[in-house]
PDB file of N, CA and C in Angstrom:
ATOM      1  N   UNK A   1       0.829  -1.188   0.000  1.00  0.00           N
ATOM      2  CA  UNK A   1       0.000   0.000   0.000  1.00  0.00           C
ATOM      3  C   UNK A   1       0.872   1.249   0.000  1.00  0.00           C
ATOM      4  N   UNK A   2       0.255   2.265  -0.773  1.00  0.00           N
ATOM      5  CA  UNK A   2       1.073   3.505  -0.605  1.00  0.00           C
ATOM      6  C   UNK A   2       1.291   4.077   0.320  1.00  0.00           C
ATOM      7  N   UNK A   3       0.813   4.351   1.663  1.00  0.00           N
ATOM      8  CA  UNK A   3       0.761   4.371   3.129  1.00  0.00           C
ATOM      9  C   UNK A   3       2.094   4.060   3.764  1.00  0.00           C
ATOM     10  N   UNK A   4       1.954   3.054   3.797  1.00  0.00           N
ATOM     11  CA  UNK A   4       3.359   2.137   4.204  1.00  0.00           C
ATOM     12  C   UNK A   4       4.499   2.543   4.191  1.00  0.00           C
ATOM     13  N   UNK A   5       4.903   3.070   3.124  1.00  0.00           N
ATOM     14  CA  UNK A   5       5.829   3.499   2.023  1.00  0.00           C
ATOM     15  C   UNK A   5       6.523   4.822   3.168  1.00  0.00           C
ATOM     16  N   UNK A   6       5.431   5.131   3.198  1.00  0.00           N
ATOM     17  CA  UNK A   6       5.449   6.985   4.058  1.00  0.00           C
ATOM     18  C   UNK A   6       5.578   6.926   5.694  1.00  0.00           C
ATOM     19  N   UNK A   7       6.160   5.224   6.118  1.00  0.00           N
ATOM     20  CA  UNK A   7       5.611   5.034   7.651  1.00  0.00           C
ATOM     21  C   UNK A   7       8.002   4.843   7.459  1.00  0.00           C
ATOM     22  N   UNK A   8       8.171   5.660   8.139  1.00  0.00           N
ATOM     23  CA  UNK A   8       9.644   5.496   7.957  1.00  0.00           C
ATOM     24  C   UNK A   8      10.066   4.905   9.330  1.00  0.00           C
ATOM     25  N   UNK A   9       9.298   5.548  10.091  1.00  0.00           N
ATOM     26  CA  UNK A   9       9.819   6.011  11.749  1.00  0.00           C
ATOM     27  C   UNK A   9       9.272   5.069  12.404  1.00  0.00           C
ATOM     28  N   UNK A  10       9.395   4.302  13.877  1.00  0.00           N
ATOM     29  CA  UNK A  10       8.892   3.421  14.650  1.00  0.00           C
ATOM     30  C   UNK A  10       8.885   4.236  16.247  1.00  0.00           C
ATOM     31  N   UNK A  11       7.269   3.960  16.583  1.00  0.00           N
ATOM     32  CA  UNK A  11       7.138   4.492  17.625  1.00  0.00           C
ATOM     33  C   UNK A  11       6.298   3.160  18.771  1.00  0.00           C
ATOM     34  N   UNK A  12       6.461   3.438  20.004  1.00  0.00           N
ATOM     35  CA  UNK A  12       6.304   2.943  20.928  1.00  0.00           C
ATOM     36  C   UNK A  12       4.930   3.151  21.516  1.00  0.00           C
ATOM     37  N   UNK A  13       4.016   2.810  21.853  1.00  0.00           N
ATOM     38  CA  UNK A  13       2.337   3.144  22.291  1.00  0.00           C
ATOM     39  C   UNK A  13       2.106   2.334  23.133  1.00  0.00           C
ATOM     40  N   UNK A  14       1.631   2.756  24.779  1.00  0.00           N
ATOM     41  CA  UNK A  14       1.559   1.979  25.514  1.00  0.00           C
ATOM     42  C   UNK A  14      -0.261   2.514  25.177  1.00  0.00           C
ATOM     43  N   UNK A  15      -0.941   2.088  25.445  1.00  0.00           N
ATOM     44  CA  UNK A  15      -2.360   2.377  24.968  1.00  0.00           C
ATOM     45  C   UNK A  15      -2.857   2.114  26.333  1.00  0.00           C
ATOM     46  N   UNK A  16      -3.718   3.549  26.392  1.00  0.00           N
ATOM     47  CA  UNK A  16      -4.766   3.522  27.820  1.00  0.00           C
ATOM     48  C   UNK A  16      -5.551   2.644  28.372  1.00  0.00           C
ATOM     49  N   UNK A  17      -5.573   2.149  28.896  1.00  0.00           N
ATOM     50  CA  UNK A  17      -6.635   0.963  29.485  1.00  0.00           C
ATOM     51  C   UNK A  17      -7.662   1.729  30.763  1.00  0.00           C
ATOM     52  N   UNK A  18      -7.532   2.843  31.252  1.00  0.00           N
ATOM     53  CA  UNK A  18      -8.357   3.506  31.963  1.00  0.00           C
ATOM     54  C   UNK A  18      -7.821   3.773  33.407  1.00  0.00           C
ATOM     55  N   UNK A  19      -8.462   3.994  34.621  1.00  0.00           N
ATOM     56  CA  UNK A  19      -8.111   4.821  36.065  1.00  0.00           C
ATOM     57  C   UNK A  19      -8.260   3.565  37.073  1.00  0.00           C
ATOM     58  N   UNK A  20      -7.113   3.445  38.167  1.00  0.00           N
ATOM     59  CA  UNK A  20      -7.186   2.509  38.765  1.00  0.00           C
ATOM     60  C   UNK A  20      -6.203   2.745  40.380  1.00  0.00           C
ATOM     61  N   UNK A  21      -7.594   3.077  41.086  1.00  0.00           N
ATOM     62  CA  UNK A  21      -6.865   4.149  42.652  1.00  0.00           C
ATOM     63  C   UNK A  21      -6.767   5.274  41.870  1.00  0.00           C
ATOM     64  N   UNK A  22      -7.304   6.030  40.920  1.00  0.00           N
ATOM     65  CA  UNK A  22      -7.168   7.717  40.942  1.00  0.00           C
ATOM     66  C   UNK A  22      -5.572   7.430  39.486  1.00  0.00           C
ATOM     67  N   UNK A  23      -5.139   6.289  39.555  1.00  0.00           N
ATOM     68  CA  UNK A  23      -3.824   6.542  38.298  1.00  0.00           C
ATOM     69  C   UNK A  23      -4.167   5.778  37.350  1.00  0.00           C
ATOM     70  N   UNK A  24      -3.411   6.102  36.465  1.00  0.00           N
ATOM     71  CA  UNK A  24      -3.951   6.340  34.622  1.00  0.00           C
ATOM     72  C   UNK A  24      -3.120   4.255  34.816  1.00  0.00           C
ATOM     73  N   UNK A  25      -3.953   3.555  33.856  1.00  0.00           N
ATOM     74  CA  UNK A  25      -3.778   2.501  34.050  1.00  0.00           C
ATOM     75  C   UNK A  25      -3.289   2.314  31.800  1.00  0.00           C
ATOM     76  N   UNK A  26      -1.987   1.291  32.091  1.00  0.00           N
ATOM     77  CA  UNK A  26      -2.244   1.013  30.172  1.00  0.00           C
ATOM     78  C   UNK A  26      -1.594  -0.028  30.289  1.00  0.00           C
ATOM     79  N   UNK A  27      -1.753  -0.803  28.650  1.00  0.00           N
ATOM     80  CA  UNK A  27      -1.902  -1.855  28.435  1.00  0.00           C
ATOM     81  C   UNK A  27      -0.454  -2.121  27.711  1.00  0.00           C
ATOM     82  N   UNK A  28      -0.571  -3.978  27.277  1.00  0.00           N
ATOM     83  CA  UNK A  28       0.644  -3.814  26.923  1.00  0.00           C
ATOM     84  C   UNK A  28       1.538  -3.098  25.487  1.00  0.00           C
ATOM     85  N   UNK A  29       2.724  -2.486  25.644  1.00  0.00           N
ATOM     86  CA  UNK A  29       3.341  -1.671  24.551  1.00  0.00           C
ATOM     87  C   UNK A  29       3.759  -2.317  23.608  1.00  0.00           C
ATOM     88  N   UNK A  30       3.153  -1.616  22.464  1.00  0.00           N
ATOM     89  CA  UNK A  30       3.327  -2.055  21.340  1.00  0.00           C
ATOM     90  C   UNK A  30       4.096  -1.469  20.251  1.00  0.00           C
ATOM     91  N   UNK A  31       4.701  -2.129  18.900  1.00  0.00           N
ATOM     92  CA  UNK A  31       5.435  -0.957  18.151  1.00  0.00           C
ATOM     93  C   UNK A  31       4.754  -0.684  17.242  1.00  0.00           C
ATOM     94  N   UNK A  32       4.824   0.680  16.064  1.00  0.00           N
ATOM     95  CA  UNK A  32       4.152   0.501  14.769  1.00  0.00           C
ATOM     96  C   UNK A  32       4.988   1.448  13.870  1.00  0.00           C
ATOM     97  N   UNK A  33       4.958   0.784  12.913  1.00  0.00           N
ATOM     98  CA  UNK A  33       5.740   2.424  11.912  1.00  0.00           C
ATOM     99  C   UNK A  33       4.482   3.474  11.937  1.00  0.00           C
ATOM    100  N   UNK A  34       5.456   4.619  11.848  1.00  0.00           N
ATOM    101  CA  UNK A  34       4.714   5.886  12.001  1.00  0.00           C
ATOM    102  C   UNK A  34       5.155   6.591  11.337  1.00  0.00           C
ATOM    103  N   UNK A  35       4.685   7.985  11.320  1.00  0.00           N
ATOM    104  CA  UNK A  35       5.230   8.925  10.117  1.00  0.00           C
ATOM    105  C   UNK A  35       4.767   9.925  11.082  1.00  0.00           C
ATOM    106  N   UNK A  36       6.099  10.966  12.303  1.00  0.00           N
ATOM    107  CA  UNK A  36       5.772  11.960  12.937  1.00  0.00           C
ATOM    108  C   UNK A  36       6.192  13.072  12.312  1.00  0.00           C
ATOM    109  N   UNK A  37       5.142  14.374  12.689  1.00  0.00           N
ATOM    110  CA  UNK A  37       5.659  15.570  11.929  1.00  0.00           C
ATOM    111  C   UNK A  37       5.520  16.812  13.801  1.00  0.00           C
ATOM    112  N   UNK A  38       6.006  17.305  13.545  1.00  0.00           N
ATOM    113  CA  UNK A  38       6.665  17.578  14.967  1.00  0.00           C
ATOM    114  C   UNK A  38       6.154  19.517  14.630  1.00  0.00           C
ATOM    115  N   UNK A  39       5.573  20.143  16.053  1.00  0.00           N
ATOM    116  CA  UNK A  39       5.518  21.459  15.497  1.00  0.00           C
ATOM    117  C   UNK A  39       4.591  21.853  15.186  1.00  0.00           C
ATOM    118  N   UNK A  40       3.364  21.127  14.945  1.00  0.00           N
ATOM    119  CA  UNK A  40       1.982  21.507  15.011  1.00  0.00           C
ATOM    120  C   UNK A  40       0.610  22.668  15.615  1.00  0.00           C
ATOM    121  N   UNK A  41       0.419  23.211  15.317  1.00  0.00           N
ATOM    122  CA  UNK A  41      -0.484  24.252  15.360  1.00  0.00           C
ATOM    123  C   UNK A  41      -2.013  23.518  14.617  1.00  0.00           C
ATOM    124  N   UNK A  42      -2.722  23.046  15.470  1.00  0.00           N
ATOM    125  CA  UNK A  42      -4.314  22.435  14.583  1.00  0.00           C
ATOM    126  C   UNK A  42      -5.135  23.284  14.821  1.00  0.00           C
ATOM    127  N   UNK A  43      -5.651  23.661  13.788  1.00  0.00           N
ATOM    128  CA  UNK A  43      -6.947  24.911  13.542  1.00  0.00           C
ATOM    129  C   UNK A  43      -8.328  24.128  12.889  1.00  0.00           C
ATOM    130  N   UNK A  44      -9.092  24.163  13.521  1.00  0.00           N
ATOM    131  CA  UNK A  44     -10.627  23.780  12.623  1.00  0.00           C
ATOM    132  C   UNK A  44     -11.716  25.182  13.077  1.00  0.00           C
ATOM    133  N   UNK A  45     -11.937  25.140  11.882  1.00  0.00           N
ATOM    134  CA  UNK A  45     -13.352  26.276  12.212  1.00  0.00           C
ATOM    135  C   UNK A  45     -14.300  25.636  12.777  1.00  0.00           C
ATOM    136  N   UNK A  46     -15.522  26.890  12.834  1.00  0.00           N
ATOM    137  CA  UNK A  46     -17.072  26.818  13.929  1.00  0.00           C
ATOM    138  C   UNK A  46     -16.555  25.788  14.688  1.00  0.00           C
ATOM    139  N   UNK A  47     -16.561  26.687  16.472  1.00  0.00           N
ATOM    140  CA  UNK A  47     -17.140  26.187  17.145  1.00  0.00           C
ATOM    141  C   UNK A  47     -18.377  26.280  17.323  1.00  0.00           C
ATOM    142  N   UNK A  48     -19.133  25.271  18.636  1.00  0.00           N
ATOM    143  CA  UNK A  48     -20.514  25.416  19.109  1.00  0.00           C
ATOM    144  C   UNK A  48     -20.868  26.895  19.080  1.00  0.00           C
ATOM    145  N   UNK A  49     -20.504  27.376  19.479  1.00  0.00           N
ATOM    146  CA  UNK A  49     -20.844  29.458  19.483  1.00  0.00           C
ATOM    147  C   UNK A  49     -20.425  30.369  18.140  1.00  0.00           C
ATOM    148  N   UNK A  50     -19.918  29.304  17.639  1.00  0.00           N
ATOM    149  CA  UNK A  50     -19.569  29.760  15.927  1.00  0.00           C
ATOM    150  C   UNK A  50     -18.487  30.434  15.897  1.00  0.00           C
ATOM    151  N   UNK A  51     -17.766  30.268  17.420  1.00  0.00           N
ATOM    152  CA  UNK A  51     -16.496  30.593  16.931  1.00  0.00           C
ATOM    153  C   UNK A  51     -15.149  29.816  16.485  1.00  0.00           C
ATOM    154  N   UNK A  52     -14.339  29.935  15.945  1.00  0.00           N
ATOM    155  CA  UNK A  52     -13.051  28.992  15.339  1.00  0.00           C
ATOM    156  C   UNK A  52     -12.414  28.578  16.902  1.00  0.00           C
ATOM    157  N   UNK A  53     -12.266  26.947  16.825  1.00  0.00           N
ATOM    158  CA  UNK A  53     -11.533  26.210  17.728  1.00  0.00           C
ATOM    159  C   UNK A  53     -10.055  26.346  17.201  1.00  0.00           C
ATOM    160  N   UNK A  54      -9.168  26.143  18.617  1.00  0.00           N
ATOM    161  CA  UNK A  54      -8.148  25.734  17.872  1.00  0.00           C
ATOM    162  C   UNK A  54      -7.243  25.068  19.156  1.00  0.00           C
ATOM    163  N   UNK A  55      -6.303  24.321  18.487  1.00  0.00           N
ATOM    164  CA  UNK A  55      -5.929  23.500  19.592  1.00  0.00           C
ATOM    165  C   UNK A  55      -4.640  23.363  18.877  1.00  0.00           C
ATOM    166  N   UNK A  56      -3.897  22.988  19.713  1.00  0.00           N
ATOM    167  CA  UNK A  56      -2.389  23.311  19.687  1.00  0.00           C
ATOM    168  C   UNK A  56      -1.702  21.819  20.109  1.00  0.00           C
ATOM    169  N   UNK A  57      -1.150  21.126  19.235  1.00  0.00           N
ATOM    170  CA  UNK A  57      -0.418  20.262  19.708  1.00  0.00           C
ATOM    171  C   UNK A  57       1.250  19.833  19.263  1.00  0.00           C
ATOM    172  N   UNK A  58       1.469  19.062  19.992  1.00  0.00           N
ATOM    173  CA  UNK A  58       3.204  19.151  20.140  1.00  0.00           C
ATOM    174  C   UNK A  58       3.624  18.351  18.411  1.00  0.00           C
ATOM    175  N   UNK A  59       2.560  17.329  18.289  1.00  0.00           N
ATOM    176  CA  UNK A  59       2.691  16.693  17.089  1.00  0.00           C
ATOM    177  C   UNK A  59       1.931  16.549  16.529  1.00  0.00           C
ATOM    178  N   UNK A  60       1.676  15.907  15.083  1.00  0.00           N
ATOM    179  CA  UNK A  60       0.458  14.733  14.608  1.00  0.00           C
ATOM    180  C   UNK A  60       1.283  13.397  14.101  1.00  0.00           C
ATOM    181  N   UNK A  61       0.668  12.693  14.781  1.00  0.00           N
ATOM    182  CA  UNK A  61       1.420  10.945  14.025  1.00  0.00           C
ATOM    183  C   UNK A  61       0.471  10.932  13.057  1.00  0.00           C
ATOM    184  N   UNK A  62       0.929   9.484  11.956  1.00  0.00           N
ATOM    185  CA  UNK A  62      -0.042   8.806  11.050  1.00  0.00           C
ATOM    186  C   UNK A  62       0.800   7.717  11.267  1.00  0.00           C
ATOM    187  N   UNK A  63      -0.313   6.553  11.450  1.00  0.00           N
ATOM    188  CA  UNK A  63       0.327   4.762  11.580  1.00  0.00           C
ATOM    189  C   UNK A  63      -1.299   4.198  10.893  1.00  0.00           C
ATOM    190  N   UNK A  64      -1.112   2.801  10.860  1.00  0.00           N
ATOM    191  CA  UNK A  64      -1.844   1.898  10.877  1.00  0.00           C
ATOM    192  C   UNK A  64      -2.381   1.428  11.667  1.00  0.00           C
ATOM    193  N   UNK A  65      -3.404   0.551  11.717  1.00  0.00           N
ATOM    194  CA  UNK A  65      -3.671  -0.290  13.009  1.00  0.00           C
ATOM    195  C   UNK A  65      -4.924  -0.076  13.985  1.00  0.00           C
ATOM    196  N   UNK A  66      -5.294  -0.429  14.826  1.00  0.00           N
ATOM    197  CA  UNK A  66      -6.631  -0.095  15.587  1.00  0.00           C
ATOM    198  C   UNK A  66      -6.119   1.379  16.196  1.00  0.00           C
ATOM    199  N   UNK A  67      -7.813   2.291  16.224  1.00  0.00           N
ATOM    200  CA  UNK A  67      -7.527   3.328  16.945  1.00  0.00           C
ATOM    201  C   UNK A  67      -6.781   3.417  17.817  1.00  0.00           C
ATOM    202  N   UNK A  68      -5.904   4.356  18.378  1.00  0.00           N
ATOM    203  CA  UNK A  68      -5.221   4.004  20.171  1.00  0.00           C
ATOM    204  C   UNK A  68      -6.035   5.464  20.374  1.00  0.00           C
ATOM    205  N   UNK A  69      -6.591   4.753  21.977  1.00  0.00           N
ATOM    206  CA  UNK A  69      -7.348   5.602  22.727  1.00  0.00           C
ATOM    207  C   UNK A  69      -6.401   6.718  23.042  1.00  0.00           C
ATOM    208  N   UNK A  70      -7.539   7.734  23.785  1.00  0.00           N
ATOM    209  CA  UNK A  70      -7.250   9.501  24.342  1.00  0.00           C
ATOM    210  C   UNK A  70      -6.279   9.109  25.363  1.00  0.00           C
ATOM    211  N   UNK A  71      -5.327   9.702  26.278  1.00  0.00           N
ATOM    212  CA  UNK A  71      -4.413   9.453  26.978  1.00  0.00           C
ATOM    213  C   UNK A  71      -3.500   8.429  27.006  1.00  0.00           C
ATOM    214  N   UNK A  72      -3.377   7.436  25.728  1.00  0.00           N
ATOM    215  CA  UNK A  72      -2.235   6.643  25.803  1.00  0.00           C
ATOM    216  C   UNK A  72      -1.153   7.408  25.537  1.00  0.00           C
ATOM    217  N   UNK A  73      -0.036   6.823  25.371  1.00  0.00           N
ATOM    218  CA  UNK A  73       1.351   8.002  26.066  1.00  0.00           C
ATOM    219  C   UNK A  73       1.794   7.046  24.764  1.00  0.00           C
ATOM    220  N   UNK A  74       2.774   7.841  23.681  1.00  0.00           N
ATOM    221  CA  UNK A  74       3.630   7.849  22.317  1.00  0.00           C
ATOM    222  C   UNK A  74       4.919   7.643  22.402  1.00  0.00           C
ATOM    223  N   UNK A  75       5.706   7.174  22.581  1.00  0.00           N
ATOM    224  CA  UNK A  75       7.439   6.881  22.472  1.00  0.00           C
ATOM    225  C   UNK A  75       7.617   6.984  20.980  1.00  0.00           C
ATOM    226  N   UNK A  76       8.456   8.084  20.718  1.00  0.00           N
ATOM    227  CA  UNK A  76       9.536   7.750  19.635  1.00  0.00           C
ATOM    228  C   UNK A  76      10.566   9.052  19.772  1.00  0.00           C
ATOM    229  N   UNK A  77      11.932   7.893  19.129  1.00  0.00           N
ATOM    230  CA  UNK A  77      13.197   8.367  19.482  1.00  0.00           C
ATOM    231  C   UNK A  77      13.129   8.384  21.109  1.00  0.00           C
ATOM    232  N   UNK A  78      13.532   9.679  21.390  1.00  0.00           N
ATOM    233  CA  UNK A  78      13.650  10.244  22.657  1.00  0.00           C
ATOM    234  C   UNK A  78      12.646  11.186  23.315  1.00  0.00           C
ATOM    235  N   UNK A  79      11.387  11.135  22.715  1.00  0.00           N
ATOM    236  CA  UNK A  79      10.422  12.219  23.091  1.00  0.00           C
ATOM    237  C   UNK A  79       9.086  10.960  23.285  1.00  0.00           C
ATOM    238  N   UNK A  80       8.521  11.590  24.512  1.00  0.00           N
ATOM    239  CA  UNK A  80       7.119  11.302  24.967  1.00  0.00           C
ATOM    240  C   UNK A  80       6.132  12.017  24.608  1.00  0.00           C
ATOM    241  N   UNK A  81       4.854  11.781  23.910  1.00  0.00           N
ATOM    242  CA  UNK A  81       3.538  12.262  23.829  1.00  0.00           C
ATOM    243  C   UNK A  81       2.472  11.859  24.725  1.00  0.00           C
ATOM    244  N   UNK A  82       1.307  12.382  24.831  1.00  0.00           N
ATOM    245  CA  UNK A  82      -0.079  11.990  25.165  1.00  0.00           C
ATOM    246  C   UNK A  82      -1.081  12.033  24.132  1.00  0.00           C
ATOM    247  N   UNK A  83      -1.480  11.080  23.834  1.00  0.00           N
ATOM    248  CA  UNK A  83      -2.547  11.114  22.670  1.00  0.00           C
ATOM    249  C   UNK A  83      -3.813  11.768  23.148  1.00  0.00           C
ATOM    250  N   UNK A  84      -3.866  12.698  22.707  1.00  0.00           N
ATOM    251  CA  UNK A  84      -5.071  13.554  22.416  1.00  0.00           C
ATOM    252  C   UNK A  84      -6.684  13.015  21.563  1.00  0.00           C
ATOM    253  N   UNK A  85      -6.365  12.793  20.735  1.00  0.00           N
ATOM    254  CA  UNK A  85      -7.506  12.507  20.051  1.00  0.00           C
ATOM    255  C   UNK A  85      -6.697  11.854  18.457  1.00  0.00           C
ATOM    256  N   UNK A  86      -7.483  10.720  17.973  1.00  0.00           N
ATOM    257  CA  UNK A  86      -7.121   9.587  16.807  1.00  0.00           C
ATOM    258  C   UNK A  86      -8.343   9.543  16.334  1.00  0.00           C
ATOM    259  N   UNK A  87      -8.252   9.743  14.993  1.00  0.00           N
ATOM    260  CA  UNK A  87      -9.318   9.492  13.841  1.00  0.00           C
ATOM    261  C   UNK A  87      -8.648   8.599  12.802  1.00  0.00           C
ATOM    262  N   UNK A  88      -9.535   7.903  12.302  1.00  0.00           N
ATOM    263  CA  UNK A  88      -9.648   7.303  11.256  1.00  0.00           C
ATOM    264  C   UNK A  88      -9.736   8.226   9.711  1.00  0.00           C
ATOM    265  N   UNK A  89      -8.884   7.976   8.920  1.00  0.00           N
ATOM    266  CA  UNK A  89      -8.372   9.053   7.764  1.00  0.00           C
ATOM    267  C   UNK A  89      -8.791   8.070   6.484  1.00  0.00           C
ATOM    268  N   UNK A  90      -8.565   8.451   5.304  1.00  0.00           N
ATOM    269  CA  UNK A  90      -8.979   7.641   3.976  1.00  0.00           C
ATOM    270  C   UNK A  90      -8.144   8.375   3.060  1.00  0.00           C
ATOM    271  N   UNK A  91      -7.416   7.465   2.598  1.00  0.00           N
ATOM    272  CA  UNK A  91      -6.813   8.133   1.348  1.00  0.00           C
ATOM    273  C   UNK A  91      -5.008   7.472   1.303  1.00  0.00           C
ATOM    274  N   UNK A  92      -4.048   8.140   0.223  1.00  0.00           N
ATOM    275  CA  UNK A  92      -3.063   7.409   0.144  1.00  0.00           C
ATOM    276  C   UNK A  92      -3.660   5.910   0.025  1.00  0.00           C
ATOM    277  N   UNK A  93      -4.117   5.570  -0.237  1.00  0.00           N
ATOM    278  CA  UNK A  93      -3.840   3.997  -0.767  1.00  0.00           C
ATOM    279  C   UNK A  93      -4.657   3.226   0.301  1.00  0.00           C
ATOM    280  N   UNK A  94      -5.168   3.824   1.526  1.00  0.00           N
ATOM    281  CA  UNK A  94      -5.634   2.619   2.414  1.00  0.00           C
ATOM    282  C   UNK A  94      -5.864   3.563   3.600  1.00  0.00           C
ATOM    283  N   UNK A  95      -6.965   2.787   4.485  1.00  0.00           N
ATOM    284  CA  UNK A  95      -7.525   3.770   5.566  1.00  0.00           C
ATOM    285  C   UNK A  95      -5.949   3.501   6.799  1.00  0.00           C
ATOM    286  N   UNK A  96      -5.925   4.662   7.069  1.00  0.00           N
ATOM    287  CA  UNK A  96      -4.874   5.465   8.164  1.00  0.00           C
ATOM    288  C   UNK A  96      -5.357   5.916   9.409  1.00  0.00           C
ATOM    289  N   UNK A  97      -4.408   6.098  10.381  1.00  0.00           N
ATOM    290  CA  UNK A  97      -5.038   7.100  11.434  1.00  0.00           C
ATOM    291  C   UNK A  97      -3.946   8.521  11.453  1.00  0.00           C
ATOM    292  N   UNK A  98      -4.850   9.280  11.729  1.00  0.00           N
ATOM    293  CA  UNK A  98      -3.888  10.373  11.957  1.00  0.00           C
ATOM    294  C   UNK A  98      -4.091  10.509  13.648  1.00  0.00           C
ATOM    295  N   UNK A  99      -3.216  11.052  14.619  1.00  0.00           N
ATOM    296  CA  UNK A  99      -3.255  11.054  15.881  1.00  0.00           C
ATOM    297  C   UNK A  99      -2.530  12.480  16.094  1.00  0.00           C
ATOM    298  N   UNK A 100      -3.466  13.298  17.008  1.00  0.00           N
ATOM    299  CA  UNK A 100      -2.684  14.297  17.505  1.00  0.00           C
ATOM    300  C   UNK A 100      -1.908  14.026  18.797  1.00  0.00           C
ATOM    301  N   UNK A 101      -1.084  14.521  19.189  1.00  0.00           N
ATOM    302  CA  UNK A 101      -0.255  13.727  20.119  1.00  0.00           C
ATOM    303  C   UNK A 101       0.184  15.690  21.254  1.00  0.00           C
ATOM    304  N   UNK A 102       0.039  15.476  22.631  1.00  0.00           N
ATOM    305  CA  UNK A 102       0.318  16.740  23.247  1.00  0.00           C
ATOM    306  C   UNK A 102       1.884  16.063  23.949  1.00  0.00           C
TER     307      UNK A 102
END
């Protein structure tokens, strides 16, 4: 797939499993090629009040693979993320996720 092609980088995802005593509980870590772009500024128009959202994050990944939930934590290289929010994407050759990462 053309996707693939564009996944250079390998990152580390321990994926959220939820709260346990008040601390963030995750599951076991897994690897995936990824494709990070570092430096991000995310803008979407209308909010609920019709005004422009915007949200600011440290990265966006794109990998393969099942969604990874909101607060799983990102390894690659030498830098840690928190996953913010993962959608399901279409295009390049085969469905993707893109992940914003704080």
């Amino acid at each position: 797939m053309i996707i693939d092609f564009l996944l250079r980088q390998r990152c580390e995802i321990m994926p959220w499993a939820g709260m346990e005593q008040g601390r963030d509980v995750y599951g076991e870590t897994e690897s995936r090629a990824c494709r990070l772009q570092e430096g991000r500024k995310l803008e979407s128009e209308g909010g609920v009040d019709g005004t422009a959202d915007t949200a600011r994050a440290a990265a966006l990944m794109f990998c393969t693979g099942e969604p990874i939930p909101a607060r799983s934590r990102v390894r690659c290289g030498d830098k840690e993320y928190t996953v913010t929010a993962c959608a399901v994407a279409h295009g390049l050759g085969q469905e993707h996720l893109e992940v914003t990462l704080v």
